[in-house]
Protein backbone atom coordinates (compact mmCIF):
# COMPACT_ATOMS: atom_id res chain seq x y z
CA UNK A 1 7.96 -20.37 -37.53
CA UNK A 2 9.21 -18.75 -34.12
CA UNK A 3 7.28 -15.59 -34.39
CA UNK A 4 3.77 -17.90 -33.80
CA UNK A 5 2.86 -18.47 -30.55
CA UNK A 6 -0.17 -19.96 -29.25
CA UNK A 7 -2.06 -18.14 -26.71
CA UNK A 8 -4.70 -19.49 -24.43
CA UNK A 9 -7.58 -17.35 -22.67
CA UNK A 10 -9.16 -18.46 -19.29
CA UNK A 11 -12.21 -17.05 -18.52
CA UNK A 12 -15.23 -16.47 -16.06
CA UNK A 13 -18.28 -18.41 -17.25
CA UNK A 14 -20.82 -17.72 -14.55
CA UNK A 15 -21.56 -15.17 -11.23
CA UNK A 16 -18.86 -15.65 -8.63
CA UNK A 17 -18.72 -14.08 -5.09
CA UNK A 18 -15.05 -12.51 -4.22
CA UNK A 19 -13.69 -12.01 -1.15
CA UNK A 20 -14.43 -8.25 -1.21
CA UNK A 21 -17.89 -8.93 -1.22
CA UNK A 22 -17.97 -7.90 -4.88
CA UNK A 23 -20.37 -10.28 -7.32
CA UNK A 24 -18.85 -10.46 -10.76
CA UNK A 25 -20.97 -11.17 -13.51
CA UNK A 26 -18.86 -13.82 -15.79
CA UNK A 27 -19.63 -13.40 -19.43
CA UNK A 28 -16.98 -15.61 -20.83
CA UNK A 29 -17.84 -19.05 -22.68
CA UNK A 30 -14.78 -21.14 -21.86
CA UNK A 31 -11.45 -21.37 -22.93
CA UNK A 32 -10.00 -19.23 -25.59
CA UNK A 33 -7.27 -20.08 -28.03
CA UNK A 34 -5.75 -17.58 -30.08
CA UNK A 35 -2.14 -17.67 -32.56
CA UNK A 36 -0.24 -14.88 -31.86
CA UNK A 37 2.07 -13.26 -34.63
CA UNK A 38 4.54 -11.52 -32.90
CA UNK A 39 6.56 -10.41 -36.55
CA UNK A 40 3.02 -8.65 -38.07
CA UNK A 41 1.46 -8.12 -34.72
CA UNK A 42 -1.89 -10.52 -35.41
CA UNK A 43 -4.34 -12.66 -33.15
CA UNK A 44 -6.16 -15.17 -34.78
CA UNK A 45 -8.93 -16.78 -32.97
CA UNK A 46 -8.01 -20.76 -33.19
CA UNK A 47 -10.43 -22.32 -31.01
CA UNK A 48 -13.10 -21.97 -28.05
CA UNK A 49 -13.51 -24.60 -25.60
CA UNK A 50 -17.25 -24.29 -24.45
CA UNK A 51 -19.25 -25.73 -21.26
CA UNK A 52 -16.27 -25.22 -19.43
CA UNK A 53 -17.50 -23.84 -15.95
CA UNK A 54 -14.99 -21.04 -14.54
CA UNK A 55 -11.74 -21.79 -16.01
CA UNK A 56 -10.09 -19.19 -14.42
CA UNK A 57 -6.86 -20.84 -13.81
CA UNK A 58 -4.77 -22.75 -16.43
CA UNK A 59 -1.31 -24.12 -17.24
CA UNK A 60 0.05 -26.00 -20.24
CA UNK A 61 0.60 -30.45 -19.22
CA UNK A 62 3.61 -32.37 -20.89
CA UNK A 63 4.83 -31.15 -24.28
CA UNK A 64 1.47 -29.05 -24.80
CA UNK A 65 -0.65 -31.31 -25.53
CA UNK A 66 -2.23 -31.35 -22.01
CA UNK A 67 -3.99 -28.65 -20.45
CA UNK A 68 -5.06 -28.67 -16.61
CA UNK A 69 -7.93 -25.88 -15.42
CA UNK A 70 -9.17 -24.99 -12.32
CA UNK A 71 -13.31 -24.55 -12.33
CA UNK A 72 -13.45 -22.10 -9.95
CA UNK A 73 -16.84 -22.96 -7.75
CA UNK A 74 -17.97 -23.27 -4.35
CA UNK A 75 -19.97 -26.19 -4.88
CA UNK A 76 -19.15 -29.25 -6.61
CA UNK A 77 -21.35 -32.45 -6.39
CA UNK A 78 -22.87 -31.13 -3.63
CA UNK A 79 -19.83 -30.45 -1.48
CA UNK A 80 -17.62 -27.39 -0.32
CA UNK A 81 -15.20 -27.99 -3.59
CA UNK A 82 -14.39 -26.64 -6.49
CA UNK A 83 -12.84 -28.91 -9.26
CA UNK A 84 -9.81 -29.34 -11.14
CA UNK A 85 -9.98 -30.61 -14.74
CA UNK A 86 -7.83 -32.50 -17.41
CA UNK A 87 -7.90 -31.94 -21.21
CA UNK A 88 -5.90 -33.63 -23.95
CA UNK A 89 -5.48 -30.65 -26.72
CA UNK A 90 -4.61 -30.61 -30.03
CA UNK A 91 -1.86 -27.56 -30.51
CA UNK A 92 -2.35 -27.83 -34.77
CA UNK A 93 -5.99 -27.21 -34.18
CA UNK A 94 -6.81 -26.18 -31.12
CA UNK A 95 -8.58 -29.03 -30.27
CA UNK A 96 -9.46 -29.47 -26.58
CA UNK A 97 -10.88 -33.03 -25.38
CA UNK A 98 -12.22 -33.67 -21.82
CA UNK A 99 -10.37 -36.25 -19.95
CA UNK A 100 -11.43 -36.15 -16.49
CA UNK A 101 -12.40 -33.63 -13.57
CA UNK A 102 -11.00 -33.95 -9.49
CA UNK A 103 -12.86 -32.06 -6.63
CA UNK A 104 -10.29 -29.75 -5.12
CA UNK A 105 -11.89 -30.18 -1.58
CA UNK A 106 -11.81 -26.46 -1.16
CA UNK A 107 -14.04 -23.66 -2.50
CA UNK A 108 -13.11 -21.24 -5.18
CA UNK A 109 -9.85 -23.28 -6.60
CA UNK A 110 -7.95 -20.35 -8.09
CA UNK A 111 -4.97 -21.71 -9.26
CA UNK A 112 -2.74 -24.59 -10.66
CA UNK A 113 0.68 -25.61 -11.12
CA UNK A 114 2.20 -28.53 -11.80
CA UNK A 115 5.77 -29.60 -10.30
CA UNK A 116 9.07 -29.71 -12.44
CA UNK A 117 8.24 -33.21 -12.89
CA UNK A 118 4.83 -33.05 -14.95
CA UNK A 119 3.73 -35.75 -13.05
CA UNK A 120 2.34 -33.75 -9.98
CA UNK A 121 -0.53 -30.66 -10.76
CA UNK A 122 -1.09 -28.61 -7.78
CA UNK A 123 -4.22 -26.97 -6.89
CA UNK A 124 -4.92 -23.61 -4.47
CA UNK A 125 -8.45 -23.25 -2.86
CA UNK A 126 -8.64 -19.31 -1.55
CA UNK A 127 -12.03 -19.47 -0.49
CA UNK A 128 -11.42 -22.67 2.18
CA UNK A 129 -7.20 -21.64 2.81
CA UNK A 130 -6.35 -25.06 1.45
CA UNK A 131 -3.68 -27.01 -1.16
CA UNK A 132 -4.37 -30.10 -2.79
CA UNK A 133 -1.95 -32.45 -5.29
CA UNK A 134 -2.79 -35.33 -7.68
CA UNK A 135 -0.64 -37.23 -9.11
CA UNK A 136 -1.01 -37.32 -13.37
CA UNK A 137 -0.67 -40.36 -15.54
CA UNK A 138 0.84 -41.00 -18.42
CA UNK A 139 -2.49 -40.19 -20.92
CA UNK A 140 -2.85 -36.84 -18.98
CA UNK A 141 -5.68 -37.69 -16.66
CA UNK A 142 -5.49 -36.94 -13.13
CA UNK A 143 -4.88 -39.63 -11.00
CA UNK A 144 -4.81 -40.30 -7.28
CA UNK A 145 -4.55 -37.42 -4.68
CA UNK A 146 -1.24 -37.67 -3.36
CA UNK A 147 -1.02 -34.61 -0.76
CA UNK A 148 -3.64 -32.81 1.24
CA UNK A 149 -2.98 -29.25 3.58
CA UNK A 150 -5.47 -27.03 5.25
CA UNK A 151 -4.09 -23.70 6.42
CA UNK A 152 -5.00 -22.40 9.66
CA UNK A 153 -5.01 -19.03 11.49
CA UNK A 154 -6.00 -15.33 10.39
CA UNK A 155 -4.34 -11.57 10.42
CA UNK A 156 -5.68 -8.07 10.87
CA UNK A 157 -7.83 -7.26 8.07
CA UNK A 158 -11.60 -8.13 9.93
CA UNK A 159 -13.09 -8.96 6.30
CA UNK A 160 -10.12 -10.17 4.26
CA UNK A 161 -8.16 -12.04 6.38
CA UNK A 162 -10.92 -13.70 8.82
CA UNK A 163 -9.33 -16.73 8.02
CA UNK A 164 -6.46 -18.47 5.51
CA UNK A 165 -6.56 -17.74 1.94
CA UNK A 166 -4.00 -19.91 -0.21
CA UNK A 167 -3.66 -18.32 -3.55
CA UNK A 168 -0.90 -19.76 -5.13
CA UNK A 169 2.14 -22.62 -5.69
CA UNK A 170 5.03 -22.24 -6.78
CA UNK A 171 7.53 -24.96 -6.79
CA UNK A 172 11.31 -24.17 -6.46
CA UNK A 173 14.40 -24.52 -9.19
CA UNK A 174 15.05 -27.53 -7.70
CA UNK A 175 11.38 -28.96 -7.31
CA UNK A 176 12.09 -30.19 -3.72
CA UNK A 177 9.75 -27.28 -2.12
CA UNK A 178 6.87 -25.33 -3.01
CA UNK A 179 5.87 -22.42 -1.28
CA UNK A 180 2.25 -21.12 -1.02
CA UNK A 181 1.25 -17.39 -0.75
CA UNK A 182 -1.60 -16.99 1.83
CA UNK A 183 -3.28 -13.83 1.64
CA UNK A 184 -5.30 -14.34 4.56
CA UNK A 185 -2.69 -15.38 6.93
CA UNK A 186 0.31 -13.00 6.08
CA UNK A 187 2.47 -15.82 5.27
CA UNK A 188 3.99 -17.87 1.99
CA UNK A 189 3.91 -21.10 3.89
CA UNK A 190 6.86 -23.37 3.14
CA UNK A 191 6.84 -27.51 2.17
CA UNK A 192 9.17 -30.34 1.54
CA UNK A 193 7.71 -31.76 -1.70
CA UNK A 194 8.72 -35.48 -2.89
CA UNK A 195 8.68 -35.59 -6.26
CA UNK A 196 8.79 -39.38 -6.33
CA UNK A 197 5.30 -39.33 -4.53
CA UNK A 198 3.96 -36.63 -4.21
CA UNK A 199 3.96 -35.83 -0.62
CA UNK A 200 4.01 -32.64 1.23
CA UNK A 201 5.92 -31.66 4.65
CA UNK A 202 5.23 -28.20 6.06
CA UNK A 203 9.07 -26.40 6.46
CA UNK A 204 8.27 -23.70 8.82
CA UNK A 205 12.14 -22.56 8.84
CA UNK A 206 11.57 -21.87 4.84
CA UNK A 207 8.14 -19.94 5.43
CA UNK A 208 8.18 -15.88 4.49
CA UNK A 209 6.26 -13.67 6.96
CA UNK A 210 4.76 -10.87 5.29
CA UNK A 211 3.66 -7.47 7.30
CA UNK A 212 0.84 -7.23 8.99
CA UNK A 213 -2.22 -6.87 6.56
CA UNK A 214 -0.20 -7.03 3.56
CA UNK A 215 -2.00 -10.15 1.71
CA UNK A 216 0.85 -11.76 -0.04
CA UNK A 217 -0.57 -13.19 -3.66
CA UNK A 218 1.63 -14.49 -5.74
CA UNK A 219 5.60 -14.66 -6.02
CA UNK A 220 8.80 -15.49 -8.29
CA UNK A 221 12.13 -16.47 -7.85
CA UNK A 222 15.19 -15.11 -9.39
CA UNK A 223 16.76 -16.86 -11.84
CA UNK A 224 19.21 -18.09 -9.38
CA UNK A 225 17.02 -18.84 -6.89
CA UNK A 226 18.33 -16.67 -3.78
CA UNK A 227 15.45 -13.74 -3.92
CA UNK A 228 12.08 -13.94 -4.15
CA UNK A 229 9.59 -11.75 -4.63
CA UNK A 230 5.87 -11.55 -3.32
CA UNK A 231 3.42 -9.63 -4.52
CA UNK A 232 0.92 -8.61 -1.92
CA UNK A 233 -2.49 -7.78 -2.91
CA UNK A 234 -4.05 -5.86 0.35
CA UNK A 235 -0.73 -3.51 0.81
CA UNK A 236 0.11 -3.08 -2.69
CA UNK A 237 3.57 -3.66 -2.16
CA UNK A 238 6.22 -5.79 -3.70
CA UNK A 239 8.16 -7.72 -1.05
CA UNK A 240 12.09 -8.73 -1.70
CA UNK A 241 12.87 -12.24 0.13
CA UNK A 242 16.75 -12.90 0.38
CA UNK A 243 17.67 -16.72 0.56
CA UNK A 244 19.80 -17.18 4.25
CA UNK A 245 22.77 -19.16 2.35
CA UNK A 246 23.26 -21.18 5.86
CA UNK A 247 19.82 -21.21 7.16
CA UNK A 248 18.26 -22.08 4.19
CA UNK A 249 15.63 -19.82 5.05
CA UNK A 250 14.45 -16.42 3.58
CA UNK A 251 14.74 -12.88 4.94
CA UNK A 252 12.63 -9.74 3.67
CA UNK A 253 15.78 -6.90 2.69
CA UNK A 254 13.05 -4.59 0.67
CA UNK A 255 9.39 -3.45 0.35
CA UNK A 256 8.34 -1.26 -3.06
CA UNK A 257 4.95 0.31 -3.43
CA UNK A 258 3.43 -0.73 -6.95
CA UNK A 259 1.31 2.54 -6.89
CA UNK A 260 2.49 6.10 -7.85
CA UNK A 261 2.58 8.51 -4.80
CA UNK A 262 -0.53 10.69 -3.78
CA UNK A 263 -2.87 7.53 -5.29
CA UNK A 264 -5.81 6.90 -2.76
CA UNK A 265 -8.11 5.72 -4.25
CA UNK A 266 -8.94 1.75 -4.30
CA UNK A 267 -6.90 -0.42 -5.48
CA UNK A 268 -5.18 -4.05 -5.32
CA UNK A 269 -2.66 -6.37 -6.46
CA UNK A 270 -3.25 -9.26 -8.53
CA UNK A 271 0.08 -10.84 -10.72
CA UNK A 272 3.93 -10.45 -10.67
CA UNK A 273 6.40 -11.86 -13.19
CA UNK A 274 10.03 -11.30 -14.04
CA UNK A 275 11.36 -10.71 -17.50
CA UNK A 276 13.16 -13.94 -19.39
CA UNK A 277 16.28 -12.29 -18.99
CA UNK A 278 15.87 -11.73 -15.14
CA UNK A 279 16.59 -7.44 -15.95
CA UNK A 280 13.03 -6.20 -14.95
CA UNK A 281 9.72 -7.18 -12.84
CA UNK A 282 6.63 -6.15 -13.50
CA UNK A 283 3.17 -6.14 -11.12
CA UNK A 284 -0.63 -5.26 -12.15
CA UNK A 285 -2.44 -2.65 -10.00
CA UNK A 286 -6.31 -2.93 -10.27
CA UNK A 287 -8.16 -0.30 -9.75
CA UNK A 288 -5.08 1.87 -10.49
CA UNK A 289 -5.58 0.01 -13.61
CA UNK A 290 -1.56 -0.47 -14.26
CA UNK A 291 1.24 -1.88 -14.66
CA UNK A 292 4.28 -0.86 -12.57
CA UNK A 293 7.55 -1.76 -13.58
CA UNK A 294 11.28 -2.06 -11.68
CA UNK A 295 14.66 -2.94 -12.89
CA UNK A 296 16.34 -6.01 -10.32
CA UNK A 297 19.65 -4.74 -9.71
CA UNK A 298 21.86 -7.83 -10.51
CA UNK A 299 23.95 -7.26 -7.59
CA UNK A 300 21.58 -7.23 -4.95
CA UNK A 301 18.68 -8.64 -6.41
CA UNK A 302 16.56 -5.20 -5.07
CA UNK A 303 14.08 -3.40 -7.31
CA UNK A 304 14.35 -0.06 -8.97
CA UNK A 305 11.06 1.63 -9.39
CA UNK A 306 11.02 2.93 -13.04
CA UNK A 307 7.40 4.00 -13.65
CA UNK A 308 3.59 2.60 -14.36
CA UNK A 309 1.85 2.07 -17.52
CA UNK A 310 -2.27 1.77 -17.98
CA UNK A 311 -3.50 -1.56 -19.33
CA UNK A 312 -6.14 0.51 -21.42
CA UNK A 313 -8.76 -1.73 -19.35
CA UNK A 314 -10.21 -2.58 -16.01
CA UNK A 315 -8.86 -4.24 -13.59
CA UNK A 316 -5.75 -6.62 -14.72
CA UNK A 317 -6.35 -9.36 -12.43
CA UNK A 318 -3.83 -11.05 -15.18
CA UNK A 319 -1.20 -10.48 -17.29
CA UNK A 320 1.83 -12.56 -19.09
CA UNK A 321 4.83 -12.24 -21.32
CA UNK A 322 6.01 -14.23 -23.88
CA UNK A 323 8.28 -16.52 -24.46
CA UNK A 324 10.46 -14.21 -25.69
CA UNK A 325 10.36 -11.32 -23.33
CA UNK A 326 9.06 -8.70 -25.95
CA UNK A 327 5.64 -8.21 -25.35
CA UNK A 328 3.47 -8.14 -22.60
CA UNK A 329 -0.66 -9.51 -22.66
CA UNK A 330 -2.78 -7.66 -20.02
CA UNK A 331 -6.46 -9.05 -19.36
CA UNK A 332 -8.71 -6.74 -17.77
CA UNK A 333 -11.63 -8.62 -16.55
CA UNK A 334 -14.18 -5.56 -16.39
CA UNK A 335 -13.90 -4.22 -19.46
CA UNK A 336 -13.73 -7.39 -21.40
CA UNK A 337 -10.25 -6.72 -23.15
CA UNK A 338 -6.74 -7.93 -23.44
CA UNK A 339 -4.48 -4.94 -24.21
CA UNK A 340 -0.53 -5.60 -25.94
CA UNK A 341 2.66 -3.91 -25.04
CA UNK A 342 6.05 -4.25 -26.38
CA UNK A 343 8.86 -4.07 -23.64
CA UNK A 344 11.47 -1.37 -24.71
CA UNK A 345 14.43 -2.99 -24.85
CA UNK A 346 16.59 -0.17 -23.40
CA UNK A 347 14.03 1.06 -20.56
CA UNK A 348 11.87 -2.30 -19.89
CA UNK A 349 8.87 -0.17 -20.50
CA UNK A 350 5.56 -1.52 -21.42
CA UNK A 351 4.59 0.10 -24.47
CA UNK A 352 0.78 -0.12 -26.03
CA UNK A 353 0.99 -1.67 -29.47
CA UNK A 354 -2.26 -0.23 -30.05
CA UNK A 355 -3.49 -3.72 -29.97
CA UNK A 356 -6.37 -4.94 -28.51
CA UNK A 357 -8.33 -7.98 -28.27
CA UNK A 358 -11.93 -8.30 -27.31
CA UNK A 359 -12.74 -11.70 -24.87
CA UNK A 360 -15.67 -11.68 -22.35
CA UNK A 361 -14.01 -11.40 -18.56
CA UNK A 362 -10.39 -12.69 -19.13
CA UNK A 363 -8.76 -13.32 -16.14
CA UNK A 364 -5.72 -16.04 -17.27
CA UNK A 365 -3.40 -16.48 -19.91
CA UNK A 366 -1.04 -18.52 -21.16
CA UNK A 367 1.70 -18.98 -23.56
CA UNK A 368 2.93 -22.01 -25.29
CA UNK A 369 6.10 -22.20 -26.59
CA UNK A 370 6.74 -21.49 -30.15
CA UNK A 371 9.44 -24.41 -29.90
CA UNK A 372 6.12 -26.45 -29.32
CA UNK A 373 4.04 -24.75 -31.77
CA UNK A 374 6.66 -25.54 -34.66
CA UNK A 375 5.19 -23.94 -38.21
């Protein structure tokens, strides 16, 4: 039935050192599946994946039945590495089954994406500033490393930006680049990617500079490809990219503040994603505690501040929308919570369902596609 969706809940395990300086004490046991019932708004608790070690990162392999996880460490078999690992998974029951585990060859892996392909999972190490691809077989395991990069350089922050910090990939429409957000070098860094191999090619024509100090995060591309936007933790600022038509390069045309005026108190970015139907973009604020919300004129692709909702939590490091658009899943990581909202569908507003589900530091979710789920 359409209005089930399956829902899956990365979490931290164990204490892990951030970049602030800040120890967070994980309390979370793994990987969380849940059903959600969009029509009588119901979770059910489907499954928990246990032993799992900082699965703070997921995203859904071929047809579901694959899920790839980042194990966000600094040490892994005694080297500077996190690890990046492979589970068949049942979508009926929720079943996960360990396949195999990669090192990342970079501390604190913190996120994963695989190309447009399938075939290719790509893996972000912020506390070493480096990317790393391996190639996935047919069964689901992770196979050979097919691409290595190590960003260099630094930017103006003394404690944040000392040196790179790669925090994301995204891979375009056309899966022949992806582009990596570094918040430690005020740059999403540009590459050629082959999707026949694997390989990468830095494109500095295609690379975004950010401001000074800003901390770009994460990003998304319009539907059409020609904007993008980057979300930029250290500023707290959304930045608009416009795609040079000739150049093939991007420009920045616009820079929106995701907190309300007279805030001055602490705060930081953490996610950015655009609605299904391309009308409205929304960012989490933590410390604000918030989501702030803009409608994308169609025109010229700029944003429209229209307001900030709380996440009734602690700091949403994470949130996600549905396959459908109509709600939107916060996960504050301090206060152990993932709140519900249902997106107006006049105003794009957030609204609190009143819903709330209780899981032990949540910092990623993820969707699968009711399509997928089937009844």
């Amino acid at each position: 039935m359409a209005h089930r969706q399956l829902l899956l809940v990365g979490t931290y395990t164990e204490p892990i050192l951030f970049g602030t300086g800040k120890i967070l004490q994980g309390k979370g046991r793994g990987i969380y599946a849940y059903v959600f019932d969009s029509e009588n708004l119901g979770l059910k608790k489907l499954s928990l994946a246990e032993g799992i070690r900082n699965p703070s990162y997921l995203c859904f392999g071929r047809e579901g039945k694959f899920v790839y996880a980042v194990n966000e460490l600094k040490d892994y078999g005694g080297e500077i590495s996190g690890a990046l690992s492979a589970f068949a998974f049942n979508v009926a029951s929720g079943r996960f089954e360990f396949l195999n585990a990669k090192p990342t060859r970079g501390g604190d892996p913190c996120h994963v994406a695989l190309d447009g392909t399938g075939k290719f999972a790509a893996v972000t190490n912020f506390m070493t500033g480096s990317v790393i691809i391996y190639a996935i077989r047919e069964d689901g395991r992770l196979g050979e490393e097919t691409a290595y990069v190590q960003h260099r350089g630094s930017s103006v922050d003394p404690v944040r930006q000392a040196g790179p910090h790669a925090h994301s990939s995204i891979f375009s429409d056309t899966n022949s680049f992806m582009y990596v957000p570094d918040l430690g070098v005020d740059r999403v860094i540009a590459y050629s990617f082959d999707e026949k191999t694997g390989a990468l090619a830095e494109r500095s024509d295609k690379t975004m500079a950010a401001a000074p100090g800003a901390g770009p995060r994460h990003l998304e591309f319009s539907r059409d490809g020609t904007k993008a936007y980057v979300i930029n933790e250290l500023a707290s600022t959304v930045s608009v990219f416009s795609k040079d038509m000739a150049a093939g390069g991007f420009k920045e045309i616009q820079s929106v503040p995701t907190l309300p005026r007279g805030f001055d108190d602490h705060s930081t970015c953490a996610d950015v994603h655009i609605s299904p139907s391309g009308e409205y973009l929304y960012a989490s604020n933590r410390g604000h505690d918030s989501i702030a919300w803009y409608r994308i004129d169609q025109g010229t692709g700029l944003l429209e501040p229209r307001g900030f909702e709380s996440t009734r939590g602690r700091t949403p490091r994470n949130f996600s929308l549905d396959e459908s658009g109509k709600f939107l899943f916060a996960a504050n990581q301090d206060s152990d919570s993932i709140a519900v909202f249902e997106i107006n569908g006049t105003s794009g507003k957030p609204e609190f369902t009143g819903l709330t589900l209780e899981v032990p530091t949540p910092v990623c979710l993820r969707f699968l596609s009711p399509d997928i789920m089937g009844s």
